[in-house]
Protein backbone atom coordinates (compact mmCIF):
# COMPACT_ATOMS: atom_id res chain seq x y z
CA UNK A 1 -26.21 21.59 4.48
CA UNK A 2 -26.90 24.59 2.22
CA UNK A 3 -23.60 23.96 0.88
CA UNK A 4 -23.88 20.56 0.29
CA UNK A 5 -27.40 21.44 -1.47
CA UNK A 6 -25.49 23.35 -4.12
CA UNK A 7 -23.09 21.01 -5.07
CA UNK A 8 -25.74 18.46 -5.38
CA UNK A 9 -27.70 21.28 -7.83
CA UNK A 10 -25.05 22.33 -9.45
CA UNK A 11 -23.56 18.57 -9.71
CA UNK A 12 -26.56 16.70 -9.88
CA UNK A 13 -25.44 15.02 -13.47
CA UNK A 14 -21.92 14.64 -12.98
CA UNK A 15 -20.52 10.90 -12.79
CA UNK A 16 -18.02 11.53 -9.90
CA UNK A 17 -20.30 13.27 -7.48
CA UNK A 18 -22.73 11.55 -5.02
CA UNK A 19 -25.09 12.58 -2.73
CA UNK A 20 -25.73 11.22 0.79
CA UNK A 21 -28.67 9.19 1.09
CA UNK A 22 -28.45 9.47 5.04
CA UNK A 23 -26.91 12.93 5.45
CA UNK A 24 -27.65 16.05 4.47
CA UNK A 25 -24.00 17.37 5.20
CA UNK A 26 -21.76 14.15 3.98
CA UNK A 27 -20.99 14.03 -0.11
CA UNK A 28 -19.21 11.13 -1.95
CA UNK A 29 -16.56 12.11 -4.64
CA UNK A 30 -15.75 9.54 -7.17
CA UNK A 31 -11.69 9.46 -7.50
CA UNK A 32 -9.50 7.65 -9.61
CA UNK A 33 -8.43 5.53 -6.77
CA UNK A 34 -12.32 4.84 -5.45
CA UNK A 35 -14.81 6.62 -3.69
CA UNK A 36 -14.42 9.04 -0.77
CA UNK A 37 -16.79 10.49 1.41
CA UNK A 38 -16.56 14.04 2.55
CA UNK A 39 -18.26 15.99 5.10
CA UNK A 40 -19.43 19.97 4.63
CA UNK A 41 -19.38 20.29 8.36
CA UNK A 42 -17.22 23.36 9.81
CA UNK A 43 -15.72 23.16 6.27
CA UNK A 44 -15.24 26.85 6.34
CA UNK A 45 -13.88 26.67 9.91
CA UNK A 46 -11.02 23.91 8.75
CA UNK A 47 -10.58 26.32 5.74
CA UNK A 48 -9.91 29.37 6.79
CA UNK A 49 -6.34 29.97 6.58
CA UNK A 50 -5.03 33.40 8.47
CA UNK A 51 -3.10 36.04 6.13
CA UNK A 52 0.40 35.44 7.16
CA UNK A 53 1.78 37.01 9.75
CA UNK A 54 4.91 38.41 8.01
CA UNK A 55 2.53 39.72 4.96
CA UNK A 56 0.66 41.67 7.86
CA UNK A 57 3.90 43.10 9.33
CA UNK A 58 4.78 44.35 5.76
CA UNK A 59 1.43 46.08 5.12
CA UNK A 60 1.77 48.10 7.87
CA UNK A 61 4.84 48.84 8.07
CA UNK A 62 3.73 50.93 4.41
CA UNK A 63 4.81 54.74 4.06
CA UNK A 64 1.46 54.73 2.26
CA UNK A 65 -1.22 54.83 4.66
CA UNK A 66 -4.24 53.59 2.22
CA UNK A 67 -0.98 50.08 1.83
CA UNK A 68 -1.09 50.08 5.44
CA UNK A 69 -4.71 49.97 6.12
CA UNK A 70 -5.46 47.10 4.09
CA UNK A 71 -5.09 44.42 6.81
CA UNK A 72 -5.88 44.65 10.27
CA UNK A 73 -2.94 44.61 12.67
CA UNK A 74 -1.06 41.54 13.73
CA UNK A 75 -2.54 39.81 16.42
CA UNK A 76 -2.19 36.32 18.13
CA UNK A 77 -4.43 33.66 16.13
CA UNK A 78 -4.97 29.94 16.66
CA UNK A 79 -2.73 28.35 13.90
CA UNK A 80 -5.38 26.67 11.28
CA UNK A 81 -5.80 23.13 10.19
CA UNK A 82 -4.01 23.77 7.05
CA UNK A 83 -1.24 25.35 8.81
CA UNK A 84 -0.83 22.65 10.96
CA UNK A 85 -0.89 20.12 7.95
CA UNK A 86 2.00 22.55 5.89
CA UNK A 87 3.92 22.16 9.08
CA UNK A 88 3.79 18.80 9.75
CA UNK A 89 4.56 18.09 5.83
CA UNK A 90 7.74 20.19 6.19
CA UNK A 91 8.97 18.50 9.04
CA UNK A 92 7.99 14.93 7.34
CA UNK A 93 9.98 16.21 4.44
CA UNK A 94 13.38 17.29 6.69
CA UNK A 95 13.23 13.65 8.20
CA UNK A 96 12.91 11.96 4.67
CA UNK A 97 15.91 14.35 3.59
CA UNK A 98 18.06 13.26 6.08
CA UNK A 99 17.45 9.12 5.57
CA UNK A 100 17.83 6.69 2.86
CA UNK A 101 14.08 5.20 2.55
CA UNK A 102 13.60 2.34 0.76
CA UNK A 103 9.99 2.39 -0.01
CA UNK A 104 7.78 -1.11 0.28
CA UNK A 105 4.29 -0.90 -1.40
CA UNK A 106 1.66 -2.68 0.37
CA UNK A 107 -1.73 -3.91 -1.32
CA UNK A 108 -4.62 -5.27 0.29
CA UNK A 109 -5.03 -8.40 -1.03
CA UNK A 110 -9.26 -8.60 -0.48
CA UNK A 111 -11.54 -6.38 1.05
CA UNK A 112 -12.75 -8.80 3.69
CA UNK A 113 -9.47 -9.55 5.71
CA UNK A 114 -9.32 -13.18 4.86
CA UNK A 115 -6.00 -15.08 4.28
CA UNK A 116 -5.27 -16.83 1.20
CA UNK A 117 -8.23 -15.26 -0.61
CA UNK A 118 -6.45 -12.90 -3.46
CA UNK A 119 -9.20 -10.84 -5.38
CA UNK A 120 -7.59 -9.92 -8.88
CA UNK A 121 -9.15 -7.59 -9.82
CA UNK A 122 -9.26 -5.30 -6.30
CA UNK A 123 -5.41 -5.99 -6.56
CA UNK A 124 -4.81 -4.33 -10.19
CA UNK A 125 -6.91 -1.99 -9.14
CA UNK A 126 -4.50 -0.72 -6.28
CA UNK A 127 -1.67 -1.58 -8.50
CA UNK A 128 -2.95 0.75 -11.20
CA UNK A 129 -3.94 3.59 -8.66
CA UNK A 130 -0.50 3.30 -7.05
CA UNK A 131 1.70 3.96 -10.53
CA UNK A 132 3.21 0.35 -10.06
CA UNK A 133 1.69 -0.79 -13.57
CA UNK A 134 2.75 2.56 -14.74
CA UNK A 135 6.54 1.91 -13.30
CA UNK A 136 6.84 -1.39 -14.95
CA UNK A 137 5.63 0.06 -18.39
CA UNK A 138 8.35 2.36 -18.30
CA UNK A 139 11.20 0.19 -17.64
CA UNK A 140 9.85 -2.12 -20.77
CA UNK A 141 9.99 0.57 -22.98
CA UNK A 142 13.88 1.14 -21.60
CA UNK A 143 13.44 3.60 -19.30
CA UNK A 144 14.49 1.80 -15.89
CA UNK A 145 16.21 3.06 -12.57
CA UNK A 146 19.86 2.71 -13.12
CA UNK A 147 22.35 1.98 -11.06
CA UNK A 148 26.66 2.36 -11.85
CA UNK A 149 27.68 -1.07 -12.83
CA UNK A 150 30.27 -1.81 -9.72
CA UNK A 151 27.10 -0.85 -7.43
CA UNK A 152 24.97 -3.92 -9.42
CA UNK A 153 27.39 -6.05 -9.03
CA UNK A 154 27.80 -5.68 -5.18
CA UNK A 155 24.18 -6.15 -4.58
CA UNK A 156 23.78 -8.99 -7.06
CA UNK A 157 26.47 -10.96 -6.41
CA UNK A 158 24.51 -11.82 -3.12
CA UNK A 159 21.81 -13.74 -4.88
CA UNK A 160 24.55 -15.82 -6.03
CA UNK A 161 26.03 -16.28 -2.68
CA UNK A 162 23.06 -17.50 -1.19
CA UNK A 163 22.64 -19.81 -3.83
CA UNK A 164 23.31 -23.40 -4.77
CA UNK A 165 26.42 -21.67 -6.39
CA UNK A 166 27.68 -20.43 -2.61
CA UNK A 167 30.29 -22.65 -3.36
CA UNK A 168 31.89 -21.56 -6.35
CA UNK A 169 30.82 -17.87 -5.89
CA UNK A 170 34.38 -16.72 -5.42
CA UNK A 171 35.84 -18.53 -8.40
CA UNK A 172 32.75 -17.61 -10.46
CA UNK A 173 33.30 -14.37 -9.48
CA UNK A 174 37.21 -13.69 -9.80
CA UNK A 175 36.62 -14.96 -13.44
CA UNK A 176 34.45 -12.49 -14.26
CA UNK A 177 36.10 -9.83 -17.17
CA UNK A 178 37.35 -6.77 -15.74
CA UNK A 179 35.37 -3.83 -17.53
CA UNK A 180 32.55 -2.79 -15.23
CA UNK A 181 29.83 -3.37 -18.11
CA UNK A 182 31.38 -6.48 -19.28
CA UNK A 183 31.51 -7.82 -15.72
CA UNK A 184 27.55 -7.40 -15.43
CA UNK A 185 26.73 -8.68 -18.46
CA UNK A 186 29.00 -12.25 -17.93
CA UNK A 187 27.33 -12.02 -13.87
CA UNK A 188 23.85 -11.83 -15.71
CA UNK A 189 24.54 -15.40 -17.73
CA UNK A 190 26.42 -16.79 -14.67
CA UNK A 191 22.91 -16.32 -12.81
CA UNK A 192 20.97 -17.07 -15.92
CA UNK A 193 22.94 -20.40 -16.51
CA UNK A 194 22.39 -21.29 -13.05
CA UNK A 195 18.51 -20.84 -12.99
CA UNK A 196 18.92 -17.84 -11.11
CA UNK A 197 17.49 -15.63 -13.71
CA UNK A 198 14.72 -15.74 -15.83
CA UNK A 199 16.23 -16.45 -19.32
CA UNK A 200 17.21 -13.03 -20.97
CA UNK A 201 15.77 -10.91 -17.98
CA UNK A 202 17.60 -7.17 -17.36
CA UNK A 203 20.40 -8.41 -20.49
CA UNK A 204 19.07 -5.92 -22.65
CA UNK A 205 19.26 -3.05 -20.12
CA UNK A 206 22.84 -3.28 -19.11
CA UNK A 207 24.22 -0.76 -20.86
């Protein structure tokens, strides 16, 4: 509580900090993505992370003996929240490292669970917070995620199959030019032509 006390002092005028009303140990930060509460209880408990056990063992292992007093001896310890977390991270990262993710974005659509209720602004909101709005700036100003030309093609030419072309897909597609960039580029109209594209969407970034 004490703690809490002299943030609110200390923070009393700042935009992004809030008080509890209810609390005397809860605080609400103001972030970019909304607000989130936090709670001073055992903070210094879930903070205290242990000098490493390896910097230990090279202290005092020190010819110098005022270098090897510095830090008590190595002993046993319980392994510390933020131990735990840098643990668990490292072992998230190794699984991501050995997968191909293909990452789906999810936004909340409203705040009070109901179907077919879509509240704009809540959804730019998350949009914004996430980097998507950022993302799609970026690939207007010419800046997208590119891919060779021969890989494109295999994993457009499947809109095409499963469309109202399905028919003509092979013919369509053995008359395509034979230079990669060329090849996209004619694909691109085929779709276009077809009203399978947008009219002069992703032409200008085949390059």
């Amino acid at each position: 509580d004490t703690f809490v006390a002299e943030l609110g002092r200390a923070l009393a005028e700042h935009p992004c900090f809030r008080p509890s009303r209810f609390s005397g140990a809860t605080f609400t930060i103001l972030h970019y993505a909304g607000a989130l509460e936090y709670t001073a209880k055992d903070i210094l408990v879930r903070n205290a992370d242990l000098v490493k056990e390896g910097l230990q063992t090279l202290v005092a292992s020190s010819t110098q003996p005022f270098v090897a007093s510095l830090l008590a001896p190595v002993t046993s310890r319980a392994v510390t929240l933020g131990t735990q977390f840098k643990q668990q991270l490292a072992a998230l990262r190794l699984m991501i490292d050995g997968t191909t993710p293909h990452w789906i974005r999810c936004i909340k659509p409203n705040t009070q669970q109901c179907a077919h209720n879509f509240d704009t602004p809540y959804i730019l909101a998350q949009l914004n917070s996430c980097g998507v709005l950022q993302t799609l700036e970026m690939i207007r100003r010419g800046y997208p995620y590119r891919v060779p030309h021969g890989e494109f093609l295999r994993m457009a030419r499947v809109v095409l199959l499963a469309g109202r072309a399905k028919a003509e897909a092979p013919t369509l597609l053995n008359s395509l030019p034979s230079d990669q960039r060329q090849r996209c580029q004619a694909f691109l109209r085929v779709l276009e032509a077809r009203g399978l594209l947008s009219k002069g969407v992703a032409m200008a970034q085949v390059g």
